[in-house]
Every structure is written in structure tokens, then in C-alpha cells.
Protein backbone atom coordinates (compact mmCIF):
# COMPACT_ATOMS: atom_id res chain seq x y z
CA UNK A 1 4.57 4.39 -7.23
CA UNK A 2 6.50 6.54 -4.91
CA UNK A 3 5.80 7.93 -1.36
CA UNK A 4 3.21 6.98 0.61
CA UNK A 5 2.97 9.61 3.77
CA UNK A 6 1.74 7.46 6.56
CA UNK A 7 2.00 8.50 10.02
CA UNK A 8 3.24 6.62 12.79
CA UNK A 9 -0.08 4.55 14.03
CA UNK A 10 -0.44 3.21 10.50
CA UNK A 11 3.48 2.33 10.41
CA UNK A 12 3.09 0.68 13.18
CA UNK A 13 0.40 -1.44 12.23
CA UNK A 14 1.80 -2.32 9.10
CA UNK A 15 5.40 -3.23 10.62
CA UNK A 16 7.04 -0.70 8.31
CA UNK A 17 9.35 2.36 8.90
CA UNK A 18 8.77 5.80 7.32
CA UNK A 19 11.79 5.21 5.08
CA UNK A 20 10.21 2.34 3.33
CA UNK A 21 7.14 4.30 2.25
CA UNK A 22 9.25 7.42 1.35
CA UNK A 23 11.09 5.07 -0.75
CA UNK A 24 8.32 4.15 -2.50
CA UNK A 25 9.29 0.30 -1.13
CA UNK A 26 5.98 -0.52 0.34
CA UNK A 27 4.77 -2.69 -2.68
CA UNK A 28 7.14 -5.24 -1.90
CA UNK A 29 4.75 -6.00 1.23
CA UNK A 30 1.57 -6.49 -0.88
CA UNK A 31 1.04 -10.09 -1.50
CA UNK A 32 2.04 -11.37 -4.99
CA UNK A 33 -0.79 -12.06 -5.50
CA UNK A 34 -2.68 -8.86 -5.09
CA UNK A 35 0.20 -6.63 -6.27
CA UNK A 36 -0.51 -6.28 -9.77
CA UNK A 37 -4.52 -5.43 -9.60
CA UNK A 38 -3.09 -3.12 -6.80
CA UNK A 39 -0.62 -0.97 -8.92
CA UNK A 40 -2.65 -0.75 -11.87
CA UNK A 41 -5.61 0.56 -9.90
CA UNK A 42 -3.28 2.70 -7.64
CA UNK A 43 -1.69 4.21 -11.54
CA UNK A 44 -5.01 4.82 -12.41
CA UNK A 45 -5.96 7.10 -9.80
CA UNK A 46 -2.80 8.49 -9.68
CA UNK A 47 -3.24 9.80 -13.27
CA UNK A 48 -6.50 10.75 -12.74
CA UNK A 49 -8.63 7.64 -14.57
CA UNK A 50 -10.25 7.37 -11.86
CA UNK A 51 -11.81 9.52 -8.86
CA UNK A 52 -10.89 7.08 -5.92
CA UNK A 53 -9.00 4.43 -5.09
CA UNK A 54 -10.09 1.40 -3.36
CA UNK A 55 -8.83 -2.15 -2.49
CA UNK A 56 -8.98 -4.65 -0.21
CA UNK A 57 -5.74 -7.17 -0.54
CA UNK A 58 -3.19 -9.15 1.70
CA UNK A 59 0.01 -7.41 3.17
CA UNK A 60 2.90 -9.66 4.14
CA UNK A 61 4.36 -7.50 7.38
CA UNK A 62 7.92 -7.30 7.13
CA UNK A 63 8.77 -7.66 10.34
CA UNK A 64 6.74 -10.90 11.70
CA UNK A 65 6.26 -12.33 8.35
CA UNK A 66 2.42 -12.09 9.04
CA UNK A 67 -0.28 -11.51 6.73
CA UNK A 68 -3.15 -9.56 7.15
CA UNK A 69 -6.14 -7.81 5.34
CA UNK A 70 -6.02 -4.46 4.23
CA UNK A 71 -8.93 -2.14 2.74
CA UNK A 72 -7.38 1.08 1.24
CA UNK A 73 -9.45 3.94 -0.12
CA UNK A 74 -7.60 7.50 -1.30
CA UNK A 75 -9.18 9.89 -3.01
CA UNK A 76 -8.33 13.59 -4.32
């Protein structure tokens, strides 16, 4: 999917470093079970199927293990 700029509050709260989301490694946080309607909805907008993105799923922190709720919403 690529990188994600987040800034450091958002980092932060998500228990991820900048490198991670430059590396395009932040899916690996998104629980498994949310992952897949994640990506294709995240493809979508990417490619322009769509005028916004928006989810609500589970992340898995990687640094206490702990998951929490996320709701996302990009648009161009």
C-alpha cells in the first residue's frame, strides 16, 4: 500500500515508528481480521473507485500487544 505520512501524535498513539509507515509495514498491525476489507477499500480509493476512504477496524499495537479501535477517513 505504501507510505502512510503520519506525524508524531498519531505514531505515538498507534505504538509505531515513522519507519514502519514509510515502509509501507503498517498493515501488519491491522487485525487479521479486518485487514483484507481494509486493503481492498484502501486500493480502491487509492485508484480513484472511490472518493473517500473510511473504516473503522481493530489495530494490534506493536509495542504492548494491545488492541484498539480505529476509525480512518482520507479523502483527495
Amino acid at each position: 500500500c505504501g507510505p502512510v505520512f503520519l506525524n508524531r501524535a498519531c505514531r505515538d498513539a498507534l505504538g509505531i515508528t515513522q519507519e514502519l509507515a514509510d515502509e509501507g509495514l503498517w498493515t501488519r498491525y491491522v487485525h487479521p481480521e479486518d485487514r483484507q476489507a481494509c486493503l481492498v477499500a484502501w486500493t480502491d480509493f487509492l485508484k480513484g473507485k472511490t472518493a473517500r476512504f473510511q473504516q473503522v477496524l481493530r489495530w494490534i499495537r506493536p509495542d504492548t500487544k494491545e488492541t484498539v479501535s480505529l476509525s480512518l477517513r482520507a479523502q483527495k
